[in-house]
C-alpha atoms as a PDB file:
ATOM      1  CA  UNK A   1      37.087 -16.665 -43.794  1.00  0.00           C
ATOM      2  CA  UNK A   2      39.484 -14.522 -45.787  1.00  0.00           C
ATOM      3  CA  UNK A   3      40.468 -11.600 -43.583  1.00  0.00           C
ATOM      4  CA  UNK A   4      38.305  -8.893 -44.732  1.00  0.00           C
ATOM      5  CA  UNK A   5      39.878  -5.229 -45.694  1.00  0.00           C
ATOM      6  CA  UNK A   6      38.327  -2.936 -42.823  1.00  0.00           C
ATOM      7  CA  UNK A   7      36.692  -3.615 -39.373  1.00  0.00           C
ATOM      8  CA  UNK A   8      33.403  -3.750 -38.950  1.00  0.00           C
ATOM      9  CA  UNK A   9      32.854  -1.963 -35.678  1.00  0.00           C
ATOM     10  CA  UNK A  10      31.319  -4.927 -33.074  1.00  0.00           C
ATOM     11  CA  UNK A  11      28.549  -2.849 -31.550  1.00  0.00           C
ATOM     12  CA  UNK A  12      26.452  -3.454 -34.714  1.00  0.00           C
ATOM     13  CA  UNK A  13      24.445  -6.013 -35.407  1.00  0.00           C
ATOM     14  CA  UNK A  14      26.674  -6.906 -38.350  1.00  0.00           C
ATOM     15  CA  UNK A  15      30.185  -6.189 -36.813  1.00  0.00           C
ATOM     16  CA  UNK A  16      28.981  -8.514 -33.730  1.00  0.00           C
ATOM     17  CA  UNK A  17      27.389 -11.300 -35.611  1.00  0.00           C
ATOM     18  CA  UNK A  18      30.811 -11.987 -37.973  1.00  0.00           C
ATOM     19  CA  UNK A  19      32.082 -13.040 -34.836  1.00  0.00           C
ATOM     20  CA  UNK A  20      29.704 -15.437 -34.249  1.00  0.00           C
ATOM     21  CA  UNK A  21      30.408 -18.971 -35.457  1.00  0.00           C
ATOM     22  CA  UNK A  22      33.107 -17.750 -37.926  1.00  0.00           C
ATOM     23  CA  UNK A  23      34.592 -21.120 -38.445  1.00  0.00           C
ATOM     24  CA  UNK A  24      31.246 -22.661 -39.572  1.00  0.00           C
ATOM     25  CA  UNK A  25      30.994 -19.650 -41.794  1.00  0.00           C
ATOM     26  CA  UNK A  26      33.590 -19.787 -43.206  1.00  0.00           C
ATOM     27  CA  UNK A  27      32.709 -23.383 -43.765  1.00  0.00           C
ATOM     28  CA  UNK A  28      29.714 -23.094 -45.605  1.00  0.00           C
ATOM     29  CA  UNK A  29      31.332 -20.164 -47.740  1.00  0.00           C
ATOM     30  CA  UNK A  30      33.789 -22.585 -48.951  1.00  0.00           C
ATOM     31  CA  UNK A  31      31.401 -25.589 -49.756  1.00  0.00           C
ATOM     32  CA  UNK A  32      29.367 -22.909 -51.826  1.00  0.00           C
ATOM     33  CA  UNK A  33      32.192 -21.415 -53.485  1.00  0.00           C
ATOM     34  CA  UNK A  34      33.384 -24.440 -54.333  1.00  0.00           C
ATOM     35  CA  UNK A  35      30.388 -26.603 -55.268  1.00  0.00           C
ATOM     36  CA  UNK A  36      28.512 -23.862 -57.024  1.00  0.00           C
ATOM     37  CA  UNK A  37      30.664 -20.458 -58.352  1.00  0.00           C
ATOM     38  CA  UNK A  38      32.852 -20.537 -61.243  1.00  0.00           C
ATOM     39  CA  UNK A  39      34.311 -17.365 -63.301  1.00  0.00           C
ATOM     40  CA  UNK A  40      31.193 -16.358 -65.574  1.00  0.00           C
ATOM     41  CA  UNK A  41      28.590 -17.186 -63.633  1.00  0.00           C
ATOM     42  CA  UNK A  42      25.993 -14.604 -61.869  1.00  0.00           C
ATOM     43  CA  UNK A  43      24.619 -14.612 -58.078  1.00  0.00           C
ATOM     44  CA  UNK A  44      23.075 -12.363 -56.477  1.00  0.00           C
ATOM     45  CA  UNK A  45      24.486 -12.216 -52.729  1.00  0.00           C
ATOM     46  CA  UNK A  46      22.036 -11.144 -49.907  1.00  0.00           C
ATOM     47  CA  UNK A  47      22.782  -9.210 -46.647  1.00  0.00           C
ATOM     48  CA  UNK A  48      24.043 -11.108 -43.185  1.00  0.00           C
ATOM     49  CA  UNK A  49      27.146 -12.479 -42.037  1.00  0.00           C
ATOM     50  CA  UNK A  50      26.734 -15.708 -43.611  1.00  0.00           C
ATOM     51  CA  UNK A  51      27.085 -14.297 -46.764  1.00  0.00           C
ATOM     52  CA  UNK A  52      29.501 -12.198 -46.178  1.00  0.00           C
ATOM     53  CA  UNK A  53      32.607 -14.431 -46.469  1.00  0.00           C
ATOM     54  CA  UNK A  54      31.030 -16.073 -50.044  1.00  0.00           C
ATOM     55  CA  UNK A  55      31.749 -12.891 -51.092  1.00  0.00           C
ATOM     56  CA  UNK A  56      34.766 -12.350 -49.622  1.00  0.00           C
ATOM     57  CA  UNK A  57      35.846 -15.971 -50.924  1.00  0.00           C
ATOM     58  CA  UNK A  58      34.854 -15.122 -54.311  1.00  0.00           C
ATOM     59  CA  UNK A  59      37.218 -12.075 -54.241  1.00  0.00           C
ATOM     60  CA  UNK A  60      40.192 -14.062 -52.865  1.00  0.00           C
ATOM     61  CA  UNK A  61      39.840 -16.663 -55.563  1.00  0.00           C
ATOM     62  CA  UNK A  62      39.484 -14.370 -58.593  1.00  0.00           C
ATOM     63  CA  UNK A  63      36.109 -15.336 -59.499  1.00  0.00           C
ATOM     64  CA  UNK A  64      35.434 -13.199 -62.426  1.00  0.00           C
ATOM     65  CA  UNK A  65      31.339 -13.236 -62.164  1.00  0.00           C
ATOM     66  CA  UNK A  66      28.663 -10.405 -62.633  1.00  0.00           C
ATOM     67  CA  UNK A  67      27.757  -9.979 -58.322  1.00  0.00           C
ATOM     68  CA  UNK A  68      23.979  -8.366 -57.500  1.00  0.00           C
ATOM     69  CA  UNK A  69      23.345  -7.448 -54.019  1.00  0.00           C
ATOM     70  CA  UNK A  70      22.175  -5.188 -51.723  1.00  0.00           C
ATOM     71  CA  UNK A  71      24.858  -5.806 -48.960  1.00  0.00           C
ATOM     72  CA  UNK A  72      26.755  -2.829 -48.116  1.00  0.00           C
ATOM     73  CA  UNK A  73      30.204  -4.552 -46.712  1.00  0.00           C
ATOM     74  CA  UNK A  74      30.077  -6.556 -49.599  1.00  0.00           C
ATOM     75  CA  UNK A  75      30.108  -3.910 -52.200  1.00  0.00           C
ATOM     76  CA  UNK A  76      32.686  -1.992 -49.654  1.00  0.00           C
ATOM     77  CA  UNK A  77      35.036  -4.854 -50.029  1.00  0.00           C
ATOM     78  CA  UNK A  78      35.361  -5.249 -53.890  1.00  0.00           C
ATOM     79  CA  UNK A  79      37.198  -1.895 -54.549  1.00  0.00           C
ATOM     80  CA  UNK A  80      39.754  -2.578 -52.106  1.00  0.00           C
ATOM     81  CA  UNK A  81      40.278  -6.362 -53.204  1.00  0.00           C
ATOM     82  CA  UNK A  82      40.021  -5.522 -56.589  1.00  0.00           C
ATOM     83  CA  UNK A  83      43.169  -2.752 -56.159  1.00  0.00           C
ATOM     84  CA  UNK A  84      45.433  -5.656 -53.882  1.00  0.00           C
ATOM     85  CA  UNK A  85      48.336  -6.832 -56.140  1.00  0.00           C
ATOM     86  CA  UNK A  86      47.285 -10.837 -55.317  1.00  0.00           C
ATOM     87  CA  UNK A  87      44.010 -10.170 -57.032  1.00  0.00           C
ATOM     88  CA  UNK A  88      42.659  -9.690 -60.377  1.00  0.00           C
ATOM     89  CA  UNK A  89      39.177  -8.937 -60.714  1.00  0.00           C
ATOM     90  CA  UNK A  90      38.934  -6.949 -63.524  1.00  0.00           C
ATOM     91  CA  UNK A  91      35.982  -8.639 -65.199  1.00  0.00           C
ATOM     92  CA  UNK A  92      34.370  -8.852 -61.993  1.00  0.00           C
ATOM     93  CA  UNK A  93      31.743  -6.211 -62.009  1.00  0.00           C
ATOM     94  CA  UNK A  94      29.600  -5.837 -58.391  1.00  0.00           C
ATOM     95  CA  UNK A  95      26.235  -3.990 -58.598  1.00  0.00           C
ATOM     96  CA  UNK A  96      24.799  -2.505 -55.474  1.00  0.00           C
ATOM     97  CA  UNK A  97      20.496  -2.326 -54.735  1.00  0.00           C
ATOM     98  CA  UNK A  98      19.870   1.575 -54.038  1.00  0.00           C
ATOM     99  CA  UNK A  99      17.555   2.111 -51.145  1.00  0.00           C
ATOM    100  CA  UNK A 100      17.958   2.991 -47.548  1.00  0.00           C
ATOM    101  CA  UNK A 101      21.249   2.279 -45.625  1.00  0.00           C
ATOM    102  CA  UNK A 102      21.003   0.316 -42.579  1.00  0.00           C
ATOM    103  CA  UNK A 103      24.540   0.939 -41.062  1.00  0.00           C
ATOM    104  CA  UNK A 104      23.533  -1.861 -38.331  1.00  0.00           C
ATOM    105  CA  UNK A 105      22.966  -4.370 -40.676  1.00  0.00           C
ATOM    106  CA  UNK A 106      25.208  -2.937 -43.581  1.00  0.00           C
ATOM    107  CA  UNK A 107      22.401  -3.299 -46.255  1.00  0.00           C
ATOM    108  CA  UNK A 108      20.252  -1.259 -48.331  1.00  0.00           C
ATOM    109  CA  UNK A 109      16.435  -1.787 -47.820  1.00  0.00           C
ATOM    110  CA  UNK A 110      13.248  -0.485 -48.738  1.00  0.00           C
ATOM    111  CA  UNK A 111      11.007  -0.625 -51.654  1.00  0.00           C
ATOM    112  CA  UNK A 112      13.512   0.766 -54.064  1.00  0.00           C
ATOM    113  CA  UNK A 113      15.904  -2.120 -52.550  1.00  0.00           C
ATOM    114  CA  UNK A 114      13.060  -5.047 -53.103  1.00  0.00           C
ATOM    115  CA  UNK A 115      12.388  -4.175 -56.505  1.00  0.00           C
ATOM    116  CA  UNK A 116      16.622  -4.647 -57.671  1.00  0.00           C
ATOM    117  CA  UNK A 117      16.717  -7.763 -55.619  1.00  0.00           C
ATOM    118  CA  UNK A 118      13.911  -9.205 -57.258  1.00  0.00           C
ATOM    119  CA  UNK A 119      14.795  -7.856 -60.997  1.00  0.00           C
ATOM    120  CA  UNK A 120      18.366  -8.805 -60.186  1.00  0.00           C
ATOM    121  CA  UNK A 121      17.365 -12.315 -58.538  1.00  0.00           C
ATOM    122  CA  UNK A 122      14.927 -13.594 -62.087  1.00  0.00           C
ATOM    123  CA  UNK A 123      18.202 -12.998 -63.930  1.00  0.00           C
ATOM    124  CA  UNK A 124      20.842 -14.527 -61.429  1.00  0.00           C
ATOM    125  CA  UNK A 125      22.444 -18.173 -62.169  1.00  0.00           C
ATOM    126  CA  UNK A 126      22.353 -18.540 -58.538  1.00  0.00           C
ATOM    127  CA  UNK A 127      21.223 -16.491 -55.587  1.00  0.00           C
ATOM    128  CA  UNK A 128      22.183 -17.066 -51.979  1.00  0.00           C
ATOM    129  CA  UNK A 129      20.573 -16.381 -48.762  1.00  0.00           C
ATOM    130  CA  UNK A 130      21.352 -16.500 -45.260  1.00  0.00           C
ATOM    131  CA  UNK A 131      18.906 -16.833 -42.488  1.00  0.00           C
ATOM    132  CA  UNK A 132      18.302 -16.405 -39.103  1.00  0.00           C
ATOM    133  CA  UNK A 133      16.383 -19.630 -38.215  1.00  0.00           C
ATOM    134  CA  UNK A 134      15.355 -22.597 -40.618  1.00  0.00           C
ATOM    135  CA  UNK A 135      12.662 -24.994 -39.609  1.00  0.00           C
ATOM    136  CA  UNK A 136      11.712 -28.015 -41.135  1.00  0.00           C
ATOM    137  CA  UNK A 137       8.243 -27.488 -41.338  1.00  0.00           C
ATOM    138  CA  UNK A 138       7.973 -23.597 -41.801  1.00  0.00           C
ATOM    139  CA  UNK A 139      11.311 -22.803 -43.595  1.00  0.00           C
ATOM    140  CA  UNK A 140      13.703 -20.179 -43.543  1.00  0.00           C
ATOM    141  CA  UNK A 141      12.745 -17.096 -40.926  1.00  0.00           C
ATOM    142  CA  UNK A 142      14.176 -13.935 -41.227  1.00  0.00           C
ATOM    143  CA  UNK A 143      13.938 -11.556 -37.500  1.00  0.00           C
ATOM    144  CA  UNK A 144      14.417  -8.052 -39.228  1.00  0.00           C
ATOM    145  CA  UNK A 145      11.537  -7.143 -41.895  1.00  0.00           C
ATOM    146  CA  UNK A 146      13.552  -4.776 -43.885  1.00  0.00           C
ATOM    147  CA  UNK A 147      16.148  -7.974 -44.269  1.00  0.00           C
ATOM    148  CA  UNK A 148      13.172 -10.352 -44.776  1.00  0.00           C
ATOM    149  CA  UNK A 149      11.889  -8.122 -47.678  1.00  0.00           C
ATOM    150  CA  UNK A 150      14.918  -8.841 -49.489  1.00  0.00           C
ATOM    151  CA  UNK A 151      15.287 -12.184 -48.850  1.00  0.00           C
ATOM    152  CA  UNK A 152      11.200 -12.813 -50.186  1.00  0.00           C
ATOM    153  CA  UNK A 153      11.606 -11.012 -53.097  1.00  0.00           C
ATOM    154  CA  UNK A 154      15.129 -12.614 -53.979  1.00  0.00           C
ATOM    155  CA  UNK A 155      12.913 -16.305 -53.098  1.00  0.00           C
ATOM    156  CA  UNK A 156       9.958 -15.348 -55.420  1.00  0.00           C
ATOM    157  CA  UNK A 157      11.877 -14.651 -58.202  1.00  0.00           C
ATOM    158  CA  UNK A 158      14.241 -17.541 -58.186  1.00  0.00           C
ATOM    159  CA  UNK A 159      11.434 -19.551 -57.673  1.00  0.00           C
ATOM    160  CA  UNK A 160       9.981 -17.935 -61.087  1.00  0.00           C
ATOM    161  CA  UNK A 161      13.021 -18.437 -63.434  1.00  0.00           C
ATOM    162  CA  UNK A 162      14.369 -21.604 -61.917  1.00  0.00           C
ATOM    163  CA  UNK A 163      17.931 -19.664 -60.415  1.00  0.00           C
ATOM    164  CA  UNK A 164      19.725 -22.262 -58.007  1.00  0.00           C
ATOM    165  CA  UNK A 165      18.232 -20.381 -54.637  1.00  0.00           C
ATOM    166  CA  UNK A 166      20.706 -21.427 -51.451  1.00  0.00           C
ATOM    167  CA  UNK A 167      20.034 -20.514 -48.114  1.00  0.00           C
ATOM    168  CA  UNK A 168      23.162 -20.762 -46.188  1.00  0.00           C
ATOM    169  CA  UNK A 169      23.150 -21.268 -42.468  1.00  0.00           C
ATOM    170  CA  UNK A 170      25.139 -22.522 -39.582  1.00  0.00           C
ATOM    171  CA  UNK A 171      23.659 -25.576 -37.411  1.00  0.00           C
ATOM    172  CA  UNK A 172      22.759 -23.550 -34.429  1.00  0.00           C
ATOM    173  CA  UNK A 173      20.121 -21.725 -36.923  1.00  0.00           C
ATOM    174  CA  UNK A 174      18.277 -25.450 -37.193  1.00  0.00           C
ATOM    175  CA  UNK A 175      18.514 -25.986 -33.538  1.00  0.00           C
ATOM    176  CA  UNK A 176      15.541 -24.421 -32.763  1.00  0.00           C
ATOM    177  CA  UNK A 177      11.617 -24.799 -32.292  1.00  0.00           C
ATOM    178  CA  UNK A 178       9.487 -23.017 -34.369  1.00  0.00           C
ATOM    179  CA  UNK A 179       7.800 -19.876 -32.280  1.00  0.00           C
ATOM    180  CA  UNK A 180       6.027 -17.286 -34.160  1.00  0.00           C
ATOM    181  CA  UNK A 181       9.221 -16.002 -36.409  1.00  0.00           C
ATOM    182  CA  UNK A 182       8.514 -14.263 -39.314  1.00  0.00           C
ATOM    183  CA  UNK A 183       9.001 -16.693 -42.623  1.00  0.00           C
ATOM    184  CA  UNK A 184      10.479 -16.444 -45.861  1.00  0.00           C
ATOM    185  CA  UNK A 185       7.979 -18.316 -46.974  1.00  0.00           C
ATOM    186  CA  UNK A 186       4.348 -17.117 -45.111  1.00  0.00           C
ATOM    187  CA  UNK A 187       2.517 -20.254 -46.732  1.00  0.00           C
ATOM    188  CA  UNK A 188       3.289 -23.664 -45.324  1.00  0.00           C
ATOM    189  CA  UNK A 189       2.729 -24.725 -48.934  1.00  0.00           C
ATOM    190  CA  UNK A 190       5.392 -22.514 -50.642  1.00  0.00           C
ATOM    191  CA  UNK A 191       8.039 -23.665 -48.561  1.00  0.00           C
ATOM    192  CA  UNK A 192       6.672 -27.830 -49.133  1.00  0.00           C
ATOM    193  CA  UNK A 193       6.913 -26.616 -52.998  1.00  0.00           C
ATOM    194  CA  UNK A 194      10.614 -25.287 -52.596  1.00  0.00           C
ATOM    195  CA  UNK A 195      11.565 -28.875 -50.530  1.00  0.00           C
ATOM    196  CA  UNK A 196      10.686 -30.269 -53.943  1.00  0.00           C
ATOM    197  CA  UNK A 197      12.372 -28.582 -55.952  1.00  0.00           C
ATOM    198  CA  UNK A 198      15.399 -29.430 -57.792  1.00  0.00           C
ATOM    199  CA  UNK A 199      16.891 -25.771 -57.746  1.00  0.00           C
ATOM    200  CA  UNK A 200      16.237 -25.270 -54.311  1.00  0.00           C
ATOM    201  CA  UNK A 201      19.579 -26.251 -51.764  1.00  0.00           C
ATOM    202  CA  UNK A 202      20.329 -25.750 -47.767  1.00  0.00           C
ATOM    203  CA  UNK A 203      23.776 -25.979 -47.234  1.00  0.00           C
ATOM    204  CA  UNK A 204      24.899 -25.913 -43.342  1.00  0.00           C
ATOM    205  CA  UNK A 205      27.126 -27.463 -40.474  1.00  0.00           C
ATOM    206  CA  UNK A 206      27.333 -30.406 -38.831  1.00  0.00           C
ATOM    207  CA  UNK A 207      27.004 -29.840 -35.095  1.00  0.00           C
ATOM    208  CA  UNK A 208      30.056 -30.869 -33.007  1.00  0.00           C
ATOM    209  CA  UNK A 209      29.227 -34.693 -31.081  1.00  0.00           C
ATOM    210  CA  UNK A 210      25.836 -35.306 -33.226  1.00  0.00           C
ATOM    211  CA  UNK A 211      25.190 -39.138 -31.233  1.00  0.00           C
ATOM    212  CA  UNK A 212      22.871 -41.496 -33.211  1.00  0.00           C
ATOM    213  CA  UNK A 213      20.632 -39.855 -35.589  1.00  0.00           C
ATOM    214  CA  UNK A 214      17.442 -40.685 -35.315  1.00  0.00           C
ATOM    215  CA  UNK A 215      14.031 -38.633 -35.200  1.00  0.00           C
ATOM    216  CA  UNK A 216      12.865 -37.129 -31.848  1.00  0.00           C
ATOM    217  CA  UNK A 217       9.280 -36.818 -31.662  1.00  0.00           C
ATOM    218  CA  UNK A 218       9.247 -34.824 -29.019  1.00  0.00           C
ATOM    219  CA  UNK A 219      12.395 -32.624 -28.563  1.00  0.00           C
ATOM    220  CA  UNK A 220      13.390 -31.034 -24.985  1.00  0.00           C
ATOM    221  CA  UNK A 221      16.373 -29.256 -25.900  1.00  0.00           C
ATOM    222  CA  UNK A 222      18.449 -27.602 -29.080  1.00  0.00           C
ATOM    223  CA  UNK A 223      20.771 -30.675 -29.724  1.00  0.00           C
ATOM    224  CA  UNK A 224      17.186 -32.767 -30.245  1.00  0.00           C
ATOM    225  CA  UNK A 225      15.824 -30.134 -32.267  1.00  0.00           C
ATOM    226  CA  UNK A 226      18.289 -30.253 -35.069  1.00  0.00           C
ATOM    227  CA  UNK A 227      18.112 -33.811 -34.706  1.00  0.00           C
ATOM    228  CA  UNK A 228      14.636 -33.437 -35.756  1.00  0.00           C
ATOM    229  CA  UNK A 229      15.245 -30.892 -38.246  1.00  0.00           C
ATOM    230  CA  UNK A 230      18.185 -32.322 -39.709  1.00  0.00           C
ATOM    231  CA  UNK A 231      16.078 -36.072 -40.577  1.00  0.00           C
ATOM    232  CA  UNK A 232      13.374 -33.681 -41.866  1.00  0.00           C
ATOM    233  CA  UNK A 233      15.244 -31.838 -44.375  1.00  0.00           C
ATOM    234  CA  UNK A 234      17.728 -34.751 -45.253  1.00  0.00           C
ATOM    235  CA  UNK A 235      14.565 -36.942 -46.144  1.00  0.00           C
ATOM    236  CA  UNK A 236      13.010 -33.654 -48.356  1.00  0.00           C
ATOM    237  CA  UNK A 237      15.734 -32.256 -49.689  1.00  0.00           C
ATOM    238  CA  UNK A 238      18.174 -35.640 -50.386  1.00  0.00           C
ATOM    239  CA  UNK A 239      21.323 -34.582 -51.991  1.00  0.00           C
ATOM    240  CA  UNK A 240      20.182 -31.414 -52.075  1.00  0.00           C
ATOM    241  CA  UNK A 241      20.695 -30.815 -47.979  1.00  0.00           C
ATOM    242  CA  UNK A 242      24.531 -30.495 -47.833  1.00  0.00           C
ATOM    243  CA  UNK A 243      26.078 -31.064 -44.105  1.00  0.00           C
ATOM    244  CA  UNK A 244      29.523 -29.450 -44.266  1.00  0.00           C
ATOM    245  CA  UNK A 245      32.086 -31.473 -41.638  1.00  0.00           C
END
């Protein structure tokens, strides 16, 4: 991803997880940015390291769009790209969800935080989510509730006004069997609703030496469970499930 201005310091949970698969990231930052964001358009951005480097890609490409979010190192970043002499974002305007800081996870949270991403999310063009797991059959799971507010508020309203809602994610987030994670979407029906519908996208990674697809029925290890996942959503979702190479 492009190099962001500061350091995050590594022994928070934000810091250390931009480390973490960066290339694949980056990756999916630049198959969003690319298939979806134009100058003029609208998204509200959600907290994580996944989306992190959208917005940082955004920035480095002089996207002049209206940004709603309630990540902190987001909002951080724009002042300082915006004053660089190789950018010019001076119809770019970046609007930050009050609420509580987390420092770990470099968001704001809390009610106050909910009700912008919600308000900000029925007006968006398109609004982007990362996740920490995504399963076929339960959706996207979020492990911290103060992120997963966000993230269900930002759903629900997209859902509402017909926004383009992407959930981002690297391939080791569909690698996984479904436990007892807390979902985005709590009813097995909402999330069957969003697989069918048209402004509804998952755009991840391929993993490295996938051998022949083909459903497992009964998975015994990660490399089986995406391959279960992946036919899952590919069926569902059709063009709409993007596998960046």
């Amino acid at each position: 991803m492009p190099d962001p201005k500061v350091r995050y310091p590594s022994i928070t949970t934000f810091g250390g997880r931009t480390e973490m698969q960066k290339v694949d990231k980056e990756a999916v930052a630049n198959r969003v940015v690319q298939r979806f964001l134009t100058s003029g358009t609208s998204v509200f951005i959600g907290d994580g390291s996944s989306t992190f480097p959208v917005g940082l890609r955004m920035f480095e490409q002089n996207l002049q769009s209206t940004i709603w979010t309630n990540h902190l190192a987001i909002a951080h970043e724009f002042p300082l790209w915006a004053s660089a002499s190789s950018t010019d974002l001076r119809r770019t305007s970046v609007w930050l969800a009050g609420g509580e800081v987390d420092r770990d996870l470099m968001m704001t949270c809390g009610d106050d935080a909910d009700t912008f991403a919600e308000k900000w999310a029925k007006k968006a063009q398109y609004i982007i989510l990362s996740v920490r797991c995504l399963f076929s059959e339960q959706g996207p799971a979020g492990m911290e509730q103060k992120s997963l507010s966000i993230k269900q508020a930002a759903a629900r309203a997209a859902l509402q006004t017909g926004g383009k809602l992407i959930f981002i994610a690297d391939h080791d987030k569909l690698s996984k069997g479904y436990t007892n994670e807390p979902l985005v979407f709590p009813a097995a029906s909402d999330w069957a609703q969003a697989l069918e519908n048209p402004a509804v996208y998952v755009v991840t990674t391929q993993p490295p030496g996938l051998p022949e697809k083909k459903l497992v029925a009964r998975p015994q290890n990660a490399l089986e469970w995406y391959q279960h996942h992946q036919w899952k959503l590919g069926a569902a979702m059709h063009n709409r499930f993007i596998e960046v190479t």
